[in-house]
PDB file of N, CA and C in Angstrom:
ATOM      1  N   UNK A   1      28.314 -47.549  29.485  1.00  0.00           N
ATOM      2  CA  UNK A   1      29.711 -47.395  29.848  1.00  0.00           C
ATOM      3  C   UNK A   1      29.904 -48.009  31.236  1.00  0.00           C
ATOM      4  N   UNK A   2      30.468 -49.027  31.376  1.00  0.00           N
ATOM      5  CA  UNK A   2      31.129 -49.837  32.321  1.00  0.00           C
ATOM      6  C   UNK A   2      32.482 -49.097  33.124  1.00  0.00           C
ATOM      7  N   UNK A   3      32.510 -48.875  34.317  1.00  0.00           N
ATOM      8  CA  UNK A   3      34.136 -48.274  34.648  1.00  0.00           C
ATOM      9  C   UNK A   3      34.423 -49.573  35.800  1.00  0.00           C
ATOM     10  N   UNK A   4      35.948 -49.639  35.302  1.00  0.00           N
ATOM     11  CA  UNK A   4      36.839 -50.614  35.513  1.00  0.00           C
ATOM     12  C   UNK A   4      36.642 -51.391  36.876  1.00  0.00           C
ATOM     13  N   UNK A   5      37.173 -50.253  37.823  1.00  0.00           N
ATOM     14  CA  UNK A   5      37.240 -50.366  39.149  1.00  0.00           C
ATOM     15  C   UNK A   5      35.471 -50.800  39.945  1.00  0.00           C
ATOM     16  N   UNK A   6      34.588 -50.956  38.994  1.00  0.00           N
ATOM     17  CA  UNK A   6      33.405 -51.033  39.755  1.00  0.00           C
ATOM     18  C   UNK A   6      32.658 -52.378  39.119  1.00  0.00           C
ATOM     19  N   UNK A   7      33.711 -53.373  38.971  1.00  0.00           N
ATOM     20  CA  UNK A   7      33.116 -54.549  37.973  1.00  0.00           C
ATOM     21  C   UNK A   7      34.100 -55.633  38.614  1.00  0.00           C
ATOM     22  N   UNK A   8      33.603 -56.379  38.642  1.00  0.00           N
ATOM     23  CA  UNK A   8      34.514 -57.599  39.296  1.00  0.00           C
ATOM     24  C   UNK A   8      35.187 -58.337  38.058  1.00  0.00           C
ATOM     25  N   UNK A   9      36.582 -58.420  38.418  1.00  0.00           N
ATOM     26  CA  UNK A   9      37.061 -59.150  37.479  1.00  0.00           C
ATOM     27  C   UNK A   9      36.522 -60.006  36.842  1.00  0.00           C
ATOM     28  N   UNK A  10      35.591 -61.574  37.291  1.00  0.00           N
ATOM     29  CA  UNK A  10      34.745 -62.588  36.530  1.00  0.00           C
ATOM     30  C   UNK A  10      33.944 -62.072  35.862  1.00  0.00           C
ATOM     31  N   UNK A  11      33.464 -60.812  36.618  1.00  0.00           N
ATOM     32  CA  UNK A  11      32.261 -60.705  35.482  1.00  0.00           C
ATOM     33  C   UNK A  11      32.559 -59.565  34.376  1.00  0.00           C
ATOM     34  N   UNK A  12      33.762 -59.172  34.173  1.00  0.00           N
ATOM     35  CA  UNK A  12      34.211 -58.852  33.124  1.00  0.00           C
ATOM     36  C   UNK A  12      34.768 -59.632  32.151  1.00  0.00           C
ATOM     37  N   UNK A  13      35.562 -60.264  32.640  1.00  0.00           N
ATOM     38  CA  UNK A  13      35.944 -61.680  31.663  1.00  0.00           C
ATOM     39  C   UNK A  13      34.980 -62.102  30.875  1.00  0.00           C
ATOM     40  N   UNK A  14      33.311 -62.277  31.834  1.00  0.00           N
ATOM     41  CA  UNK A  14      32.223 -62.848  31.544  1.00  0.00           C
ATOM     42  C   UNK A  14      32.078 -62.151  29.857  1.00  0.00           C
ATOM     43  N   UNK A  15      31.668 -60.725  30.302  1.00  0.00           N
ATOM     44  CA  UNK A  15      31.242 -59.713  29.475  1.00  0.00           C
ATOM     45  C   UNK A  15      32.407 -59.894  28.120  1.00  0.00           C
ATOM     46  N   UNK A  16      33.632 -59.937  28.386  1.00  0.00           N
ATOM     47  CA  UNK A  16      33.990 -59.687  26.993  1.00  0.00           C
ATOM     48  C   UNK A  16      33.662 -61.064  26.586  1.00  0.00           C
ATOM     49  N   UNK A  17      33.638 -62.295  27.112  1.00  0.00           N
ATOM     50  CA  UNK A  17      33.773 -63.672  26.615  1.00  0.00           C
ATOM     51  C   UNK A  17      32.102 -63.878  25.758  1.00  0.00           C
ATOM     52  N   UNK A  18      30.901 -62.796  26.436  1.00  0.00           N
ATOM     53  CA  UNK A  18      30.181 -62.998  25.463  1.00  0.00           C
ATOM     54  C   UNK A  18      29.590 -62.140  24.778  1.00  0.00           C
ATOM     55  N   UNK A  19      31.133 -60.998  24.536  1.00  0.00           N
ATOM     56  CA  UNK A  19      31.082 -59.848  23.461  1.00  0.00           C
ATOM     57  C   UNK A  19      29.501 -58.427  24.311  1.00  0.00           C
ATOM     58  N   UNK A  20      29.894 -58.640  25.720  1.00  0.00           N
ATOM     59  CA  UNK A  20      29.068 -58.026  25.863  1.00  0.00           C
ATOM     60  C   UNK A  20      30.191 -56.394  25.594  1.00  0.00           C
ATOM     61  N   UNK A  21      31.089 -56.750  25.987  1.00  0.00           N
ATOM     62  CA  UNK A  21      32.659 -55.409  25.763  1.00  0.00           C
ATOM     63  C   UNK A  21      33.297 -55.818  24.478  1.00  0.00           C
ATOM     64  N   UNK A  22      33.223 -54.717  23.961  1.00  0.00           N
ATOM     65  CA  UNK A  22      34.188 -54.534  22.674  1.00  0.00           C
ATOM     66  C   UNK A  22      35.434 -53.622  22.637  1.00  0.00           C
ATOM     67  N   UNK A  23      35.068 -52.686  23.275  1.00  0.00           N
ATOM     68  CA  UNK A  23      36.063 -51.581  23.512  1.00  0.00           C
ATOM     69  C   UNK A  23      36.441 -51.363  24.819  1.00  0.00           C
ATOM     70  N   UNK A  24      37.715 -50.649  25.028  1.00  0.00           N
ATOM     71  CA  UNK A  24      37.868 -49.825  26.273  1.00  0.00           C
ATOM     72  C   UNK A  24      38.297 -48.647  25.858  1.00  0.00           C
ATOM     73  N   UNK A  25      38.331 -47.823  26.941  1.00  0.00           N
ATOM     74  CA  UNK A  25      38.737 -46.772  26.627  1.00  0.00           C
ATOM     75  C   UNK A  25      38.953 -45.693  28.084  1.00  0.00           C
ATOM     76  N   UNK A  26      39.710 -44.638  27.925  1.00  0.00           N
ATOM     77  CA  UNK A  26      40.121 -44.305  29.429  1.00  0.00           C
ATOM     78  C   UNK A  26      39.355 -42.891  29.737  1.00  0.00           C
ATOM     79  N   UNK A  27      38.840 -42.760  30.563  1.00  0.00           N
ATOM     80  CA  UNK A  27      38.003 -41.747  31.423  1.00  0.00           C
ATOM     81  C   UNK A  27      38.220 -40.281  30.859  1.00  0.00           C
ATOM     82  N   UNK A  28      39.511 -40.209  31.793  1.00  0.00           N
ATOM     83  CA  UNK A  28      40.285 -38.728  31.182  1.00  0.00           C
ATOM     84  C   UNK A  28      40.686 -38.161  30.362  1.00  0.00           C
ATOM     85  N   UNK A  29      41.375 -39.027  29.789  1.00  0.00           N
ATOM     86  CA  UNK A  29      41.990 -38.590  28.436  1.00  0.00           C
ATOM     87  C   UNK A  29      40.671 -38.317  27.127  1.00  0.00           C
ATOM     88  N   UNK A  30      39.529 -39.438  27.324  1.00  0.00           N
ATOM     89  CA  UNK A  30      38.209 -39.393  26.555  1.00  0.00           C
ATOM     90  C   UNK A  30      38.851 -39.944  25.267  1.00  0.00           C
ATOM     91  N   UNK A  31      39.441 -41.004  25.287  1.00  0.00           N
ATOM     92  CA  UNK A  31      40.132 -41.880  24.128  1.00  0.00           C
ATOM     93  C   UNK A  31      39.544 -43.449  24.622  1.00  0.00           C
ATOM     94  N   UNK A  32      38.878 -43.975  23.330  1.00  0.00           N
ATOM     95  CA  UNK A  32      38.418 -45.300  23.580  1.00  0.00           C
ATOM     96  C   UNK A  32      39.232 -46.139  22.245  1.00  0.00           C
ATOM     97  N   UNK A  33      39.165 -47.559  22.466  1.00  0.00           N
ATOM     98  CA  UNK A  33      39.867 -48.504  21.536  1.00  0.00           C
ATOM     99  C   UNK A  33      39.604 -49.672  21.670  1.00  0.00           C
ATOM    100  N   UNK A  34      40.474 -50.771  20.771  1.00  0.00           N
ATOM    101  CA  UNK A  34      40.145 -52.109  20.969  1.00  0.00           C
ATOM    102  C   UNK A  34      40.876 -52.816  22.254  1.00  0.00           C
ATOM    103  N   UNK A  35      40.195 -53.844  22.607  1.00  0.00           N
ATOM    104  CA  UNK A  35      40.707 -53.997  23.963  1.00  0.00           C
ATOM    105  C   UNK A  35      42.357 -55.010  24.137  1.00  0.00           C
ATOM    106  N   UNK A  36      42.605 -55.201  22.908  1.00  0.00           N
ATOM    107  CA  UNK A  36      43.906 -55.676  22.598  1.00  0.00           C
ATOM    108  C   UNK A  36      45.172 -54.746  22.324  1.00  0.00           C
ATOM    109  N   UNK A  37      44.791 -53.477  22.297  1.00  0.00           N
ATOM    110  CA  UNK A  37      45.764 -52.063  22.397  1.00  0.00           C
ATOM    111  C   UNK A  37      46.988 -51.923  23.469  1.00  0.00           C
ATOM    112  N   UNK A  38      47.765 -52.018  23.100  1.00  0.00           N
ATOM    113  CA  UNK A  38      48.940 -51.909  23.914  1.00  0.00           C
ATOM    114  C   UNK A  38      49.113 -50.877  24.825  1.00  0.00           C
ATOM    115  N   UNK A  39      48.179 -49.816  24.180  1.00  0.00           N
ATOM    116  CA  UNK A  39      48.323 -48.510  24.852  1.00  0.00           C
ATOM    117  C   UNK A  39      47.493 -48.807  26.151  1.00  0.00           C
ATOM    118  N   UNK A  40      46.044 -48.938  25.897  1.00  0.00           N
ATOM    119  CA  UNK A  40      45.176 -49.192  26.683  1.00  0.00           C
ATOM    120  C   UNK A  40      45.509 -49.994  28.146  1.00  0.00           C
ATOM    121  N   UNK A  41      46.378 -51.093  27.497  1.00  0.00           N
ATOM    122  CA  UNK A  41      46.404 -51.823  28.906  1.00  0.00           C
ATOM    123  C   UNK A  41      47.264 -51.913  29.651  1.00  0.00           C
ATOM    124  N   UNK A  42      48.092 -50.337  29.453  1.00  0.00           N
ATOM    125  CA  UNK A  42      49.142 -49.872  30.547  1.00  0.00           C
ATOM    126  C   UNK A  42      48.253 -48.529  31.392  1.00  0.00           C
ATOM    127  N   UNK A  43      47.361 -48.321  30.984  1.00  0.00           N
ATOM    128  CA  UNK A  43      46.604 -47.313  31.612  1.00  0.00           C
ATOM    129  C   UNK A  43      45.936 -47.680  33.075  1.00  0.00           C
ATOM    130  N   UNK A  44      45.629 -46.716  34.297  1.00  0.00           N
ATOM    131  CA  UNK A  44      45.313 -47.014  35.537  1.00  0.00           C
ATOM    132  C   UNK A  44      43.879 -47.593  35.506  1.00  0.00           C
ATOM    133  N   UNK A  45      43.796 -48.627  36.062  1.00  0.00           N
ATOM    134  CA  UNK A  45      42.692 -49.269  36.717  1.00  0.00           C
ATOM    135  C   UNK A  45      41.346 -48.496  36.847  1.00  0.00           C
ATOM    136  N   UNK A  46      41.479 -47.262  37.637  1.00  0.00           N
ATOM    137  CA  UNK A  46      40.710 -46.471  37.984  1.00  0.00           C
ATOM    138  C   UNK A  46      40.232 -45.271  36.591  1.00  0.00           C
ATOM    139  N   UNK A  47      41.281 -45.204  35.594  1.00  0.00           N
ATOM    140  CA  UNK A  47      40.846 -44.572  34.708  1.00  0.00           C
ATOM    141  C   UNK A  47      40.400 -44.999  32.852  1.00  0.00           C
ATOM    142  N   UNK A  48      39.912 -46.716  33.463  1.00  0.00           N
ATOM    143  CA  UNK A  48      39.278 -47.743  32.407  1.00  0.00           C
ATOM    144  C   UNK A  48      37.832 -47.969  32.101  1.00  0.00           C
ATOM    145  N   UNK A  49      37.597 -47.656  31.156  1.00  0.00           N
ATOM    146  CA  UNK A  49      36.144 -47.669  31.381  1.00  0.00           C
ATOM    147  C   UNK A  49      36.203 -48.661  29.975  1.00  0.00           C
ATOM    148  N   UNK A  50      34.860 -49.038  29.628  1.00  0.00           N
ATOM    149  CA  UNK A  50      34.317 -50.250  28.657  1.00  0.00           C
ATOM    150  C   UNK A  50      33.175 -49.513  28.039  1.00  0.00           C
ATOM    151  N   UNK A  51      33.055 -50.334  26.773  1.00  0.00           N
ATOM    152  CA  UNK A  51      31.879 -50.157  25.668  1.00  0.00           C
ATOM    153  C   UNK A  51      31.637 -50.849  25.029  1.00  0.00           C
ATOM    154  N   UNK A  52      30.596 -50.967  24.856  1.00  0.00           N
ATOM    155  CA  UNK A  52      29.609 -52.573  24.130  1.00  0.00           C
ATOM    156  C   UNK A  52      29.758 -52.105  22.660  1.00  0.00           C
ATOM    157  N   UNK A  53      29.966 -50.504  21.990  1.00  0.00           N
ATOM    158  CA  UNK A  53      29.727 -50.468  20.444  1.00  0.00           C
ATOM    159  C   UNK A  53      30.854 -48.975  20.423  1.00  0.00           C
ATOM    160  N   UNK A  54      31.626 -48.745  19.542  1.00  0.00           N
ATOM    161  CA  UNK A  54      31.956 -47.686  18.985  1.00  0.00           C
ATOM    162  C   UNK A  54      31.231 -46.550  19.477  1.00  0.00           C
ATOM    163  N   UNK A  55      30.082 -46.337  18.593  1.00  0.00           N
ATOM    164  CA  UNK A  55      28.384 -45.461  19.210  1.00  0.00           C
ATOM    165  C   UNK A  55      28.363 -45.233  20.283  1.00  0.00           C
ATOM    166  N   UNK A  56      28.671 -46.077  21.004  1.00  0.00           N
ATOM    167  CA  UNK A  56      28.434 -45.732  22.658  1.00  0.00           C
ATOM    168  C   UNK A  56      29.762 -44.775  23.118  1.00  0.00           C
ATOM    169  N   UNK A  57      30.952 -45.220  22.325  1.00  0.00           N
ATOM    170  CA  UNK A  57      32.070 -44.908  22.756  1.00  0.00           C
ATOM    171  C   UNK A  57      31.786 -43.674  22.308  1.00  0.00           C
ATOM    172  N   UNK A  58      31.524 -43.099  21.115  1.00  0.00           N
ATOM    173  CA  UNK A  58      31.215 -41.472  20.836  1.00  0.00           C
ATOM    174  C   UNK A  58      30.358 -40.788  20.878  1.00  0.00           C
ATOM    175  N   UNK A  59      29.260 -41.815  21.685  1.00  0.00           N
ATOM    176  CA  UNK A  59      27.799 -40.399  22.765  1.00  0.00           C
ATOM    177  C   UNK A  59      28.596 -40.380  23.578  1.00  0.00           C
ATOM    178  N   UNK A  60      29.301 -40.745  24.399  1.00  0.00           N
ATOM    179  CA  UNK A  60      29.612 -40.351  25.797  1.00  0.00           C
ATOM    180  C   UNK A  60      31.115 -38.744  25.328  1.00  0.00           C
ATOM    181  N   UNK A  61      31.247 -39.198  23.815  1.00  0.00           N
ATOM    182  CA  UNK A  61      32.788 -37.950  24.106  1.00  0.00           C
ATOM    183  C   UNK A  61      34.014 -38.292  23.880  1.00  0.00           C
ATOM    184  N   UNK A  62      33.895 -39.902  23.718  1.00  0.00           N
ATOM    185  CA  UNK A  62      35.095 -40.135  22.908  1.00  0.00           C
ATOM    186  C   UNK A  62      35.530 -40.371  22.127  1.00  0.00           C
ATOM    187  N   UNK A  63      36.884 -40.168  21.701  1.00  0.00           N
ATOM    188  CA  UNK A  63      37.481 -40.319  20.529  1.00  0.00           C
ATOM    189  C   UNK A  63      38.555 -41.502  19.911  1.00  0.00           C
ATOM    190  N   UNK A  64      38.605 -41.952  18.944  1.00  0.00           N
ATOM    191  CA  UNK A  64      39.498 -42.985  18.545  1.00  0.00           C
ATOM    192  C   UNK A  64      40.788 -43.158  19.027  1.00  0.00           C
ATOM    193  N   UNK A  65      41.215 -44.278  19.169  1.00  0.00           N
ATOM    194  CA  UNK A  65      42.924 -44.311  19.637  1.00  0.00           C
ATOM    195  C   UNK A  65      43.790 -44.533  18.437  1.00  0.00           C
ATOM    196  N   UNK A  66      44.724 -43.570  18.469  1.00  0.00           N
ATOM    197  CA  UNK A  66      45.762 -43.496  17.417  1.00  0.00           C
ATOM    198  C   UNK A  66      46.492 -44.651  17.329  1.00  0.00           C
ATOM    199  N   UNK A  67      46.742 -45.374  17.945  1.00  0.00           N
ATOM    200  CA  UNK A  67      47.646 -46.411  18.202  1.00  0.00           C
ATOM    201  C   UNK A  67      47.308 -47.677  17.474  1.00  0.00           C
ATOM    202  N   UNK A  68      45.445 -47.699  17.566  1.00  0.00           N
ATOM    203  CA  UNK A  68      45.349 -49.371  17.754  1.00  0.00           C
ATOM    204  C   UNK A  68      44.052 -49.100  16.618  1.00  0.00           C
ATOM    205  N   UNK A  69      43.553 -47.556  15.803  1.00  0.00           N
ATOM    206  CA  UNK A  69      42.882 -47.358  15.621  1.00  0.00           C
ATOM    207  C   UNK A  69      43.067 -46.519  14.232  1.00  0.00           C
ATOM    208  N   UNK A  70      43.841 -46.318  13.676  1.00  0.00           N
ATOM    209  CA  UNK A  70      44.569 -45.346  12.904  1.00  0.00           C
ATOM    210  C   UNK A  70      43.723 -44.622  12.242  1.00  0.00           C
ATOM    211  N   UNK A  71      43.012 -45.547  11.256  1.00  0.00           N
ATOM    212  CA  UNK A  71      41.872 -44.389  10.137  1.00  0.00           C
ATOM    213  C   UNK A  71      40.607 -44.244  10.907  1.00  0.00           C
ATOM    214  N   UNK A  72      40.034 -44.811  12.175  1.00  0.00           N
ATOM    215  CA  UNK A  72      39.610 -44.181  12.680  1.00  0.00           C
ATOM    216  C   UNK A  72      39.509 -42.274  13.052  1.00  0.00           C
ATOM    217  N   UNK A  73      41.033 -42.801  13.380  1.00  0.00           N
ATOM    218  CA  UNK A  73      41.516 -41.518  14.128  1.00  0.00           C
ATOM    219  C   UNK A  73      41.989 -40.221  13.574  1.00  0.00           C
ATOM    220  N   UNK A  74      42.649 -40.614  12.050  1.00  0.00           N
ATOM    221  CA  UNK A  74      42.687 -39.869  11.150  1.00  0.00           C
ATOM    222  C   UNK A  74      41.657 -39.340  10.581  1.00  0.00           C
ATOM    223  N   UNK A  75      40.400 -40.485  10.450  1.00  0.00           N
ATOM    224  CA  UNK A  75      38.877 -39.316  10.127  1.00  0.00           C
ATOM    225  C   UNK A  75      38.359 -38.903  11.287  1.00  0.00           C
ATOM    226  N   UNK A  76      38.708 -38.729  12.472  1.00  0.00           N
ATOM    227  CA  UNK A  76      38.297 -38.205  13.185  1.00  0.00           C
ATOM    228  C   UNK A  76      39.114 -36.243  13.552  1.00  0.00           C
ATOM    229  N   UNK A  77      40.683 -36.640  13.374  1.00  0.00           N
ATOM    230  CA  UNK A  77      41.061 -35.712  13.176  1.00  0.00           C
ATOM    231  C   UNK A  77      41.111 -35.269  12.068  1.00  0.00           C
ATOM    232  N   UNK A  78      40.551 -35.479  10.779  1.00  0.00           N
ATOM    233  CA  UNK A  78      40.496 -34.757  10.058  1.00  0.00           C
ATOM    234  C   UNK A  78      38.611 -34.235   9.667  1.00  0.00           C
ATOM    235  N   UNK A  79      38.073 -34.665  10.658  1.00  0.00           N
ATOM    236  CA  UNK A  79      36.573 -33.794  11.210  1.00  0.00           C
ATOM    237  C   UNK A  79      35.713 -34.634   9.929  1.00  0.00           C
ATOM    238  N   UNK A  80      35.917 -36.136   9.831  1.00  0.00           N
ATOM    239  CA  UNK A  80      34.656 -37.006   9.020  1.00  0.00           C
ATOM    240  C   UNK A  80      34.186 -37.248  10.092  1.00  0.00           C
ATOM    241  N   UNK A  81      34.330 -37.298  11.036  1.00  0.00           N
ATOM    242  CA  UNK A  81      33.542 -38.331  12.689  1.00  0.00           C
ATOM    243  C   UNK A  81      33.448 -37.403  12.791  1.00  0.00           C
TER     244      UNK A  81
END
């Protein structure tokens, strides 16, 4: 898990350009998604974090984004994940 504010812009660019990031997802809330989410990329700087796999996104505690993620999120709220 990558957080936002502690990565230099190039070398994030870097990272998604060679799929080292697949996801983001935000700190607090403990909601991760695709990084093309509308939701996601109105969220604060400081509360962005990154993930190389799904897996990673749900050892750490998080959960699917409704928005950009739907049947994810629906088997998640309905307790298949």
């Amino acid at each position: 898990m990558l957080q936002h504010n502690k990565i230099s812009d190039s070398d994030l660019r870097n990272k998604i350009k060679n799929s080292e990031i697949c996801f983001g997802g935000n700190r607090k809330l403990k909601i991760y998604g695709t990084l093309k989410c509308s939701s996601g990329k109105r969220m604060k700087r400081e509360n962005r974090v990154f993930f190389l796999s799904e897996n990673e996104a749900r050892q750490n505690g998080f959960r699917p984004c409704g928005h950009c993620m739907k049947t994810d999120y629906q088997n998640w709220k309905n307790g298949l994940i």
